[in-house]
N, C-alpha and C. Protein backbone atom coordinates (compact mmCIF):
# COMPACT_ATOMS: atom_id res chain seq x y z
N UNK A 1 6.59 26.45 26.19
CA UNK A 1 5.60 25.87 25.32
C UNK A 1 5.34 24.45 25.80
N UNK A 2 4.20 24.11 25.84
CA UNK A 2 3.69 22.39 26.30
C UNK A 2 3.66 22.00 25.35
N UNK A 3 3.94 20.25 25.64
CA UNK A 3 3.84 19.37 25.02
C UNK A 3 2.69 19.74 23.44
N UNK A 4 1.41 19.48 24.09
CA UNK A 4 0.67 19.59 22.79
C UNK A 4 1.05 20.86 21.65
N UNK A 5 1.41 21.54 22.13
CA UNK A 5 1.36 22.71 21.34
C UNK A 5 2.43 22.94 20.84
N UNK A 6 3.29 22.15 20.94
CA UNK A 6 4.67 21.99 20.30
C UNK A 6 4.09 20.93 18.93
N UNK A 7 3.74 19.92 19.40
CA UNK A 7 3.04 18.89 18.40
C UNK A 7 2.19 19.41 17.46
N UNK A 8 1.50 20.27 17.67
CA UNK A 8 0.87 21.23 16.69
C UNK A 8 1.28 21.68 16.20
N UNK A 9 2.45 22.49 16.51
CA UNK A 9 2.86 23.19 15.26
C UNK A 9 3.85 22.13 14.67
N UNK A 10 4.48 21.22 15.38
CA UNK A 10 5.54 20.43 13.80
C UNK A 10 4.15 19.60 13.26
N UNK A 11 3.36 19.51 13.42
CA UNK A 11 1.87 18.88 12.57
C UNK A 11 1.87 20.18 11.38
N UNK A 12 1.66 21.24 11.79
CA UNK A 12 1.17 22.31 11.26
C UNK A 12 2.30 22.69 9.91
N UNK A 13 3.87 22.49 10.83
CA UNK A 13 4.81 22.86 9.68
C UNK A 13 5.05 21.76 8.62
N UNK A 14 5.13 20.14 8.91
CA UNK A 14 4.42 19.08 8.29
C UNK A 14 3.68 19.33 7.02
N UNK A 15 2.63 19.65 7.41
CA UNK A 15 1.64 19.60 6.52
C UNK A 15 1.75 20.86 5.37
N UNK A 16 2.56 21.87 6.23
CA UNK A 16 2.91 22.87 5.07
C UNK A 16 3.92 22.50 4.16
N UNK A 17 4.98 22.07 4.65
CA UNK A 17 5.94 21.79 3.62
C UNK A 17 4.95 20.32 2.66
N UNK A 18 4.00 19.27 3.41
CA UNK A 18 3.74 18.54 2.40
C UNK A 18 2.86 19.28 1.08
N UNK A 19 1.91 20.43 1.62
CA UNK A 19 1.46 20.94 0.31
C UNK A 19 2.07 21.90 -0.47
N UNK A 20 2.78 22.68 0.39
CA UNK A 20 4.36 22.80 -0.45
C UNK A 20 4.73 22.11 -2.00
N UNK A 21 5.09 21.12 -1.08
CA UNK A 21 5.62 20.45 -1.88
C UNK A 21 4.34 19.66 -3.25
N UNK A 22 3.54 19.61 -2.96
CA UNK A 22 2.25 18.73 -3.89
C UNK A 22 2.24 20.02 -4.80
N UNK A 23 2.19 21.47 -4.25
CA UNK A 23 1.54 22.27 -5.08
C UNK A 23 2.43 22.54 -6.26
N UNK A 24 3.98 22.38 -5.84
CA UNK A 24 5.08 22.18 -7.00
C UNK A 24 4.96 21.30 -7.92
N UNK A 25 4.74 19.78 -7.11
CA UNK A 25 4.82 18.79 -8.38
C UNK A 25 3.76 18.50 -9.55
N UNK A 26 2.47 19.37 -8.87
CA UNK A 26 1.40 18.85 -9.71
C UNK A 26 1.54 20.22 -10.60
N UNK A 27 2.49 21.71 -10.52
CA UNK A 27 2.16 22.88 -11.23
C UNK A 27 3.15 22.29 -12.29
N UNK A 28 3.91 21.84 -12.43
CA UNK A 28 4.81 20.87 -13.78
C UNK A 28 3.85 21.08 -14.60
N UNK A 29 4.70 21.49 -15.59
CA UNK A 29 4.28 21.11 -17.12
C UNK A 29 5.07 19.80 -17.59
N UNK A 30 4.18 18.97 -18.26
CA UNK A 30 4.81 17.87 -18.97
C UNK A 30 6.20 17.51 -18.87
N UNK A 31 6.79 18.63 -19.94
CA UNK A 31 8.10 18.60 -20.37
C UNK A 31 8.78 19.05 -19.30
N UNK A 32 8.50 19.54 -17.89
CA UNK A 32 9.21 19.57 -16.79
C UNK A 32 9.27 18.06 -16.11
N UNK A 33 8.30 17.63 -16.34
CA UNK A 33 8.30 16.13 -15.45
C UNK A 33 8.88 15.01 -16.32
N UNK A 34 8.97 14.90 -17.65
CA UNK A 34 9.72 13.67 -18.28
C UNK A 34 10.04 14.58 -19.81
N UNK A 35 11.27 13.72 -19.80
CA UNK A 35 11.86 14.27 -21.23
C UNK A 35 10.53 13.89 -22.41
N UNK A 36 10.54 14.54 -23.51
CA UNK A 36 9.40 14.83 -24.38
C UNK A 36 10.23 13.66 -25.25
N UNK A 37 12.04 13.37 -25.63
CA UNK A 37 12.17 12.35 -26.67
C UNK A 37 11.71 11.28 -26.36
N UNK A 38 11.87 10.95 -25.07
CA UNK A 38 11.70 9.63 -24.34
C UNK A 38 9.73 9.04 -24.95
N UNK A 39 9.58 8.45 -25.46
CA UNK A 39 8.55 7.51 -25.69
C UNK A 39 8.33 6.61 -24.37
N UNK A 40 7.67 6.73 -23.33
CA UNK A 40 7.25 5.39 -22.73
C UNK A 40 5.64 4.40 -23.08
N UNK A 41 6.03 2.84 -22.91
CA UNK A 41 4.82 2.17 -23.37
C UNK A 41 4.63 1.20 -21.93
N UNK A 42 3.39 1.17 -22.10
CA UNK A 42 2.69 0.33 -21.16
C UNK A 42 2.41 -1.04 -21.33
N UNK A 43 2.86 -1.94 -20.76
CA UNK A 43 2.08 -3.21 -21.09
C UNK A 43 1.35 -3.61 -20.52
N UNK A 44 -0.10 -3.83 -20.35
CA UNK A 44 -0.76 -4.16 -19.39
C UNK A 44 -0.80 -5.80 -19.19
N UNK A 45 -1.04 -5.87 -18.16
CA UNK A 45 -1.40 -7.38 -17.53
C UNK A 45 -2.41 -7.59 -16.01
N UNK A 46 -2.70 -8.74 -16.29
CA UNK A 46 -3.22 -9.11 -15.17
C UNK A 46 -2.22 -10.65 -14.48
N UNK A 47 -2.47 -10.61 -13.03
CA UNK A 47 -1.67 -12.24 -12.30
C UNK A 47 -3.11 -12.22 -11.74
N UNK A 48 -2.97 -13.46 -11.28
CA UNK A 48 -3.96 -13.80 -9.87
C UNK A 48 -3.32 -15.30 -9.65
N UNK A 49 -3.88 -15.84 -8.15
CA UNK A 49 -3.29 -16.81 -7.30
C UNK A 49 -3.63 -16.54 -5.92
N UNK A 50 -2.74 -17.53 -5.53
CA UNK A 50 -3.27 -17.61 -4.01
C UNK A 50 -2.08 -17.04 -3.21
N UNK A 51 -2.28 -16.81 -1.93
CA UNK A 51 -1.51 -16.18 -0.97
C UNK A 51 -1.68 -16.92 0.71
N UNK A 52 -1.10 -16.97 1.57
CA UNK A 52 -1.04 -17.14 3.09
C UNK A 52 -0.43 -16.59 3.84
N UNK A 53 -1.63 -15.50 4.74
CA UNK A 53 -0.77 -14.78 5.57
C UNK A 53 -0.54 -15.01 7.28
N UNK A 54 0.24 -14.73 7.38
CA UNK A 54 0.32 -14.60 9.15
C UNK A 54 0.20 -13.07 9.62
N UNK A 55 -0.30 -12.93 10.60
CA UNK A 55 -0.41 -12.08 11.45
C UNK A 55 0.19 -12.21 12.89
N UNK A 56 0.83 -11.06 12.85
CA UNK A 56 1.69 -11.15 14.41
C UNK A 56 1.32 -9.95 14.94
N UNK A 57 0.27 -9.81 16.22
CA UNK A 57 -0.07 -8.57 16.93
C UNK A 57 0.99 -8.13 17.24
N UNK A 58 1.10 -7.16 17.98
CA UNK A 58 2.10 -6.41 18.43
C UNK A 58 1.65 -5.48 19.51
N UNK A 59 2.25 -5.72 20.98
CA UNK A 59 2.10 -4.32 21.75
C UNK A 59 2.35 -3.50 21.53
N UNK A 60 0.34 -2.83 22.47
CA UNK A 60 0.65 -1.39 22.49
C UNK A 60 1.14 -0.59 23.65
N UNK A 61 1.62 0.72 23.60
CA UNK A 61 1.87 1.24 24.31
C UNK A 61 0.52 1.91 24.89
N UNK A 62 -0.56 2.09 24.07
CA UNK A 62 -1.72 3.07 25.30
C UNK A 62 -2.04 2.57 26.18
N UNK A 63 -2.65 3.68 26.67
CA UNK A 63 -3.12 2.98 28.26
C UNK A 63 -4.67 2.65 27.75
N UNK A 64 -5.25 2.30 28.76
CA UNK A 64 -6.41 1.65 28.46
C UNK A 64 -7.49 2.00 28.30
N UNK A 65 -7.69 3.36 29.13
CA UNK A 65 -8.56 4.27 29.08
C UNK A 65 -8.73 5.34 27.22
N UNK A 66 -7.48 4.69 26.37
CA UNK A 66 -7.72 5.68 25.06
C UNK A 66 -8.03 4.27 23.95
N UNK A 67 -8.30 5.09 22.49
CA UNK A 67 -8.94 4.37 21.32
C UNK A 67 -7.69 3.70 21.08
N UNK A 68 -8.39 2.43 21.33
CA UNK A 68 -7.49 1.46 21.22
C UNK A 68 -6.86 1.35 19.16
N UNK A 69 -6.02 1.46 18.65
CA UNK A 69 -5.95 0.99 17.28
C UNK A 69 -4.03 -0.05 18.22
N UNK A 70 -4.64 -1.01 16.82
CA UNK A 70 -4.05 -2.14 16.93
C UNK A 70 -2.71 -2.52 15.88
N UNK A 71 -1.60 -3.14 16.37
CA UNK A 71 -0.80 -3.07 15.00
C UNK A 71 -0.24 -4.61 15.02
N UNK A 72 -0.17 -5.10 13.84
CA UNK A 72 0.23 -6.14 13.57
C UNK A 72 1.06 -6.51 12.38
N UNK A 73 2.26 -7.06 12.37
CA UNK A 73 3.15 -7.72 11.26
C UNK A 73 2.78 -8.47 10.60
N UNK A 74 2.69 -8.23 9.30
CA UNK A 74 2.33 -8.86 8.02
C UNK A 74 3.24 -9.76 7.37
N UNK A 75 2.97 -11.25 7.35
CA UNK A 75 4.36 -12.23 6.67
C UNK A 75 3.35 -12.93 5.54
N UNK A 76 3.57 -12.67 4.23
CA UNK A 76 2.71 -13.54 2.78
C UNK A 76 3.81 -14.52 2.49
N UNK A 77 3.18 -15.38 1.54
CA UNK A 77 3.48 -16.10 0.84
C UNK A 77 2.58 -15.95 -0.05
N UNK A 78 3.15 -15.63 -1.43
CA UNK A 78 2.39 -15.72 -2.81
C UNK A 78 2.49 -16.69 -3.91
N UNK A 79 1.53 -17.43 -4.41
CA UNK A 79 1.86 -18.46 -5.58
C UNK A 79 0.80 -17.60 -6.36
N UNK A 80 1.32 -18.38 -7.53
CA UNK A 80 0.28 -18.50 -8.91
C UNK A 80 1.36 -17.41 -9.97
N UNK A 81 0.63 -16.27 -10.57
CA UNK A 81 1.05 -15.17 -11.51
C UNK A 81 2.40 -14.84 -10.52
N UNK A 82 2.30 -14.39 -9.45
CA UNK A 82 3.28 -14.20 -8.67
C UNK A 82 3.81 -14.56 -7.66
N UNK A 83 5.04 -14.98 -7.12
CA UNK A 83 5.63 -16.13 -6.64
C UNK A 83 6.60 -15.34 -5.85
N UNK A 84 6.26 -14.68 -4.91
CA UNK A 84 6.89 -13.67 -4.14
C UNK A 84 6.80 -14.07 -2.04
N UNK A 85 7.38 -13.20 -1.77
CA UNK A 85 7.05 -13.32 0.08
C UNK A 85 7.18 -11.75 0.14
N UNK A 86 6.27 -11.48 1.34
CA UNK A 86 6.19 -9.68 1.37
C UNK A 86 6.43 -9.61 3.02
N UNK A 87 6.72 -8.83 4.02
CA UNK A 87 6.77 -8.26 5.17
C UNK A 87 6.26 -6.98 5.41
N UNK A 88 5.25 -6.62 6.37
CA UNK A 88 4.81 -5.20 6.17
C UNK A 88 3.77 -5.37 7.41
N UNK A 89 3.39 -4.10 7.90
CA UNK A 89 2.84 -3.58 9.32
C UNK A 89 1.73 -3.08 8.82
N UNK A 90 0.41 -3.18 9.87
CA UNK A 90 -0.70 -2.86 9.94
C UNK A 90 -1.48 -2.20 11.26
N UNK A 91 -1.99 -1.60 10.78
CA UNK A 91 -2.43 -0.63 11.61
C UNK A 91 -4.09 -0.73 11.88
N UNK A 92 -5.03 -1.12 12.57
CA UNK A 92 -6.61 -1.42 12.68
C UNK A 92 -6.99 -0.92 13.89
N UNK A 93 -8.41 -0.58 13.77
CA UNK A 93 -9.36 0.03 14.59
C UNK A 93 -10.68 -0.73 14.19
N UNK A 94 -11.56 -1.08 15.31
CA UNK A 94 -12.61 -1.91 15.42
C UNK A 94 -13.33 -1.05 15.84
N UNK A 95 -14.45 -0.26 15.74
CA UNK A 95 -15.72 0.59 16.01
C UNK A 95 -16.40 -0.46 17.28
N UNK A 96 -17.02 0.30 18.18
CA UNK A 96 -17.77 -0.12 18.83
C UNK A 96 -19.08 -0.86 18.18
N UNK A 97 -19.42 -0.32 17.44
CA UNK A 97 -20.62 -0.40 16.15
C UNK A 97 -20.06 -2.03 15.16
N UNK A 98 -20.64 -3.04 15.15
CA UNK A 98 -20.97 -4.46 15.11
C UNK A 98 -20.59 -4.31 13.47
N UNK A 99 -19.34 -4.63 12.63
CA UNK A 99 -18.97 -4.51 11.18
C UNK A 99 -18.25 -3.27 10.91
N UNK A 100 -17.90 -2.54 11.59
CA UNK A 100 -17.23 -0.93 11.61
C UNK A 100 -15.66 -0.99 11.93
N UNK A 101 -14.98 -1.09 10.87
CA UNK A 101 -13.64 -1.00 11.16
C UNK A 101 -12.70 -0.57 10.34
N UNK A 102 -11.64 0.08 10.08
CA UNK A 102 -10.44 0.24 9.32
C UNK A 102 -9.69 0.20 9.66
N UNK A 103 -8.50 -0.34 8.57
CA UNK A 103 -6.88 -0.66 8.90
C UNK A 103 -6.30 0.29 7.62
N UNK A 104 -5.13 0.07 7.89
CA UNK A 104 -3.66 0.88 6.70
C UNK A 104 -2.72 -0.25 6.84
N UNK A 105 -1.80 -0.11 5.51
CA UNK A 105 -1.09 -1.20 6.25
C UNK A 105 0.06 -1.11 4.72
N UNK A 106 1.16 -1.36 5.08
CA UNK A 106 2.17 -1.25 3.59
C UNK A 106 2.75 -2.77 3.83
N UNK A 107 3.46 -2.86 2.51
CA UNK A 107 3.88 -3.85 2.55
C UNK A 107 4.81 -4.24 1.55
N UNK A 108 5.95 -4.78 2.11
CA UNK A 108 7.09 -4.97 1.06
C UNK A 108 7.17 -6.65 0.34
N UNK A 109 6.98 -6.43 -0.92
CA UNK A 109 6.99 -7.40 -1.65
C UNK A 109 7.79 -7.64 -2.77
N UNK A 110 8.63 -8.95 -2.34
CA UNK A 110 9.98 -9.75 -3.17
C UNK A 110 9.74 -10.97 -3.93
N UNK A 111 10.14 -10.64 -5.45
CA UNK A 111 10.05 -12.45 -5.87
C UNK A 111 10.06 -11.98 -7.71
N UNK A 112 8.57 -13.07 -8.05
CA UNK A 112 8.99 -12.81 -9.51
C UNK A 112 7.31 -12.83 -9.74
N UNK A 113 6.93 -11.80 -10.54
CA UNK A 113 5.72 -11.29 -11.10
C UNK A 113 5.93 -11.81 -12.60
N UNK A 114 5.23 -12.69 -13.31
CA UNK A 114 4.93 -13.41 -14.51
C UNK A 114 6.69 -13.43 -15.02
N UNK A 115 7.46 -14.09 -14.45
CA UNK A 115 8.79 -13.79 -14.84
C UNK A 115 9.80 -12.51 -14.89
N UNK A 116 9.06 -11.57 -14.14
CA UNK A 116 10.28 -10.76 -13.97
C UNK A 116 10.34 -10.34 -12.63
N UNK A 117 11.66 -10.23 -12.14
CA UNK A 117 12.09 -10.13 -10.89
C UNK A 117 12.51 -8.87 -10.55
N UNK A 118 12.20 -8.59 -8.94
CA UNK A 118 12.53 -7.47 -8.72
C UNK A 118 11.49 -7.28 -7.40
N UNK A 119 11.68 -6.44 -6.96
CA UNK A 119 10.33 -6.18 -5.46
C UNK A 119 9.75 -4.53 -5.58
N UNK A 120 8.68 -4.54 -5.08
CA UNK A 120 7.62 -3.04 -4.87
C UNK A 120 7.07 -3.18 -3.65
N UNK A 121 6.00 -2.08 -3.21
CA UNK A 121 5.44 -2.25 -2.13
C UNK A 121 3.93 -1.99 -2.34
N UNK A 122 3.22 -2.28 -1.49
CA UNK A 122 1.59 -2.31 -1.55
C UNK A 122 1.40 -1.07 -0.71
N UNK A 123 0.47 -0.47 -0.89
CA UNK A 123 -0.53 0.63 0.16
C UNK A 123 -1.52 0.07 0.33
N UNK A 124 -2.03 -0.74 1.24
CA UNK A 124 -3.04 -1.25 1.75
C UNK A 124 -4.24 0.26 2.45
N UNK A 125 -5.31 0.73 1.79
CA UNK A 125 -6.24 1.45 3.52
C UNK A 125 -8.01 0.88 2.91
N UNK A 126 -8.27 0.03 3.71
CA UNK A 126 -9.38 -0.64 4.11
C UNK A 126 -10.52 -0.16 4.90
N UNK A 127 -11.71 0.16 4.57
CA UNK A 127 -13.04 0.35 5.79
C UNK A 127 -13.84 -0.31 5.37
N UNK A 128 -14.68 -0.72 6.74
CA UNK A 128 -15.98 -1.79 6.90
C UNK A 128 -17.18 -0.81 7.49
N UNK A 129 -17.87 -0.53 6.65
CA UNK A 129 -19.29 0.43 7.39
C UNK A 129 -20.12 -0.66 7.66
N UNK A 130 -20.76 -0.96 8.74
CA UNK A 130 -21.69 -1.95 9.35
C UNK A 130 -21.21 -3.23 8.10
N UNK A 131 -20.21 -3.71 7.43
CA UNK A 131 -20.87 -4.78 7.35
C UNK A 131 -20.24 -4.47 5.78
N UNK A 132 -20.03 -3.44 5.13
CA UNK A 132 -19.93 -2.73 4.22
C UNK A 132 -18.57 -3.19 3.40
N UNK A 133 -17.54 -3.49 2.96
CA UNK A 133 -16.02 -3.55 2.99
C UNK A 133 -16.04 -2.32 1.56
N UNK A 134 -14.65 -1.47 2.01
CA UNK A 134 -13.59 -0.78 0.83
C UNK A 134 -12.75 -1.11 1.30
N UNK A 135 -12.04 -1.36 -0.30
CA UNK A 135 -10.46 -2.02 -0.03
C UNK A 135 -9.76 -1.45 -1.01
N UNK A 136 -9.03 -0.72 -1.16
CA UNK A 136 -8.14 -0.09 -2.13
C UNK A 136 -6.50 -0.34 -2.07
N UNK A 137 -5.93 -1.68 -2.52
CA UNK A 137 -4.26 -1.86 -2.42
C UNK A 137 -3.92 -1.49 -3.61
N UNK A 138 -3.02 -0.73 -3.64
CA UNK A 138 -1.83 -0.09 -5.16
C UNK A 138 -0.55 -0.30 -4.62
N UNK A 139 0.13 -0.61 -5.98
CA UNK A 139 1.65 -0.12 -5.38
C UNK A 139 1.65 1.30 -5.83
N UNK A 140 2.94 1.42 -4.71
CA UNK A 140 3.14 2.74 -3.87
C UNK A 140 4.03 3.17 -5.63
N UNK A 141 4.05 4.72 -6.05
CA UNK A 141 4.32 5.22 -7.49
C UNK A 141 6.09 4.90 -7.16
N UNK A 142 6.50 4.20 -8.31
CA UNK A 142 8.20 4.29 -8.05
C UNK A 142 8.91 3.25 -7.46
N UNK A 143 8.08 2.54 -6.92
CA UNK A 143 8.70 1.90 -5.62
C UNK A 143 9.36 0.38 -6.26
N UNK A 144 8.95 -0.24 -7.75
CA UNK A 144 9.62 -1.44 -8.38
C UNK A 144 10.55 -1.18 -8.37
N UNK A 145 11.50 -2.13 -8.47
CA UNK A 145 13.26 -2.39 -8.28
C UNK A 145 13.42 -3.87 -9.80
N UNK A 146 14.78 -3.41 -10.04
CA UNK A 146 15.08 -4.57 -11.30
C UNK A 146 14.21 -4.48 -12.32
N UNK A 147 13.75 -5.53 -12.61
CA UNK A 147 12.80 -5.60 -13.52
C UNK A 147 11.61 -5.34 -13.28
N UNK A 148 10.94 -5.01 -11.96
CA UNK A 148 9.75 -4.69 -11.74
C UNK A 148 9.42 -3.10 -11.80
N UNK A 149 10.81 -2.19 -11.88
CA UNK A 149 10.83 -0.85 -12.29
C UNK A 149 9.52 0.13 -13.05
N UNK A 150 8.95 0.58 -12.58
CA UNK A 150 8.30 1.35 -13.54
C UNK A 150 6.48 0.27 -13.41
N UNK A 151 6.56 -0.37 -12.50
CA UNK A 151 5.34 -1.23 -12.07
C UNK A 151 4.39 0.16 -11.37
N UNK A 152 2.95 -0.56 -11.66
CA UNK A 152 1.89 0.29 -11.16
C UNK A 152 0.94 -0.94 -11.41
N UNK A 153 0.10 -0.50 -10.51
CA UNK A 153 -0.82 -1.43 -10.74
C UNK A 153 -2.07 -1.73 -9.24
N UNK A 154 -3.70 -2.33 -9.16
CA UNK A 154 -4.24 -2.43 -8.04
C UNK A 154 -4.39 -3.96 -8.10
N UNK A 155 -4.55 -4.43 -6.62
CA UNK A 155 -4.95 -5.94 -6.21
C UNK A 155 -6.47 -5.32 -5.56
N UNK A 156 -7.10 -7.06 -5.97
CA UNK A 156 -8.27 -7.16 -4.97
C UNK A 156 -7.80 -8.72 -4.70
N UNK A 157 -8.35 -8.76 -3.07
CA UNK A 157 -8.23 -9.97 -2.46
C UNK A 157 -9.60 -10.59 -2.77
N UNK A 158 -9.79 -11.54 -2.85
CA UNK A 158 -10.83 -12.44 -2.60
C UNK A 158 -11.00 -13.20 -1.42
N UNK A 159 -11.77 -13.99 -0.56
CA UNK A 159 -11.49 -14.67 0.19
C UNK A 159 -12.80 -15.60 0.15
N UNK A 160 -12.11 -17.26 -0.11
CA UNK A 160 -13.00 -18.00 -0.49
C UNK A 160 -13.12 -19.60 1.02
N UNK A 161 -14.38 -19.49 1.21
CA UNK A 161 -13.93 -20.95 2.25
C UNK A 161 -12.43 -21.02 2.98
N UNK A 162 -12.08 -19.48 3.77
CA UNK A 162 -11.07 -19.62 3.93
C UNK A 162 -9.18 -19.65 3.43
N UNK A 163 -9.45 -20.01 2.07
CA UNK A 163 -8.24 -19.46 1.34
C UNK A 163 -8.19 -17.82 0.64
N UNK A 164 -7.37 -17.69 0.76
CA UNK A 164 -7.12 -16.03 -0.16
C UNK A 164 -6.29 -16.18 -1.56
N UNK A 165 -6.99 -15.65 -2.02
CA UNK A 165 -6.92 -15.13 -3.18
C UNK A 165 -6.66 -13.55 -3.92
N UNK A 166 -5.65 -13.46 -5.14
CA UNK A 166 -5.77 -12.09 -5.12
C UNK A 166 -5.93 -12.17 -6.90
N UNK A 167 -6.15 -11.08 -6.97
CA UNK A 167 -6.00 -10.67 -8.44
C UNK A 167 -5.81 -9.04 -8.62
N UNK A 168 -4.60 -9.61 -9.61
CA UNK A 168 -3.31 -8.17 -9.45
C UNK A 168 -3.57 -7.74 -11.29
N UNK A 169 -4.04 -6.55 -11.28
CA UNK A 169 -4.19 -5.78 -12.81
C UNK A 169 -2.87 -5.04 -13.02
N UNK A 170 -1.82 -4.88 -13.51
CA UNK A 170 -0.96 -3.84 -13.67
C UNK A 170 -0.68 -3.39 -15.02
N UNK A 171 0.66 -2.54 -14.90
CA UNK A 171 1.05 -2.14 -15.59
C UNK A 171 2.89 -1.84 -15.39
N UNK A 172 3.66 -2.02 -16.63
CA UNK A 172 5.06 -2.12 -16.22
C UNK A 172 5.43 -0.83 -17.57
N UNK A 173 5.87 0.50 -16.85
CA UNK A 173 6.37 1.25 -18.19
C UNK A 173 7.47 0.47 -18.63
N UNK A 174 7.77 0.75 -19.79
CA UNK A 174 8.92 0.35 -20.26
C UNK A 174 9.74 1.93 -21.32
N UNK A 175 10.98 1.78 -21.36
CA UNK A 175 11.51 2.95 -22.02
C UNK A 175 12.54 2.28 -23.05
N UNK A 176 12.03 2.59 -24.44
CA UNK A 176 13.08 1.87 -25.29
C UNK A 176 14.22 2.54 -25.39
């Protein structure tokens, strides 16, 4: 068996066990997925503030002749609502086509969100149609630690004269 066709099928078995697995968690009934005594409440909130990031490219391995996508290390600094530092990798592609581009990119984020401490991570996936921007960051379901446990929630960046800006809507379950 060659190369590619080996890659195909662990792609192929991949993707089976992932819907596999989706087609289980979403056939749950309720009371399979969380105890029915348990009451959980939501508190909603919003942060916003400013942020500064660095970017650190990173070599690639293609050769030159293929689609180039690009990866780079993500280092924040966050003030304002949240007062955190995050580390996390990115992934971008630039279209030949003048405003045409998308990235992915996660990101691990530590500190203290309106006073409570604890870290989550972001799902960054971004596209630019001519000129166009979507930007969709969430944290990833589960992923709060300590007091940030049970966090959900989306950011939008702003970007003003050069500084960044974000504003973070969430939500923190809580279980009495």
């Amino acid at each position: 068996m060659n190369n590619l066709s080996h890659t195909c099928n662990l792609v192929r078995a991949v993707l089976c066990l992932f819907l596999s697995f989706a087609v289980f968690a979403f056939a749950q009934t309720p009371s399979q997925v969380s105890n029915s005594n348990q009451k959980e409440t939501k508190m909603a909130a919003h942060a916003s503030g400013t942020f500064e990031v660095k970017l650190t490219p990173q070599a690639s391995e293609e050769k030159a002749e293929a689609v180039s996508i690009g990866r780079m290390l993500l280092d924040k600094q966050f003030l304002g609502d949240l007062v955190a530092t995050s580390k996390g990798e990115m992934l971008a592609h630039r279209t030949a086509i003048n405003g045409s581009a998308g990235y992915v990119a996660m990101e691990h984020v530590r500190g203290t969100l309106q006073g409570r401490k604890g870290a989550f991570v972001l799902q960054h996936s971004g596209t630019m149609t001519r000129g166009a921007p979507q930007l969709t960051i969430s944290v990833v379901p589960d992923s709060g630690t300590d007091e940030l446990t049970g966090l959900a929630g989306k950011t939008t960046i702003n970007i003003v004269e050069g500084k960044h800006y974000y504003e973070f809507d969430y939500t923190i379950a809580d279980k009495p």
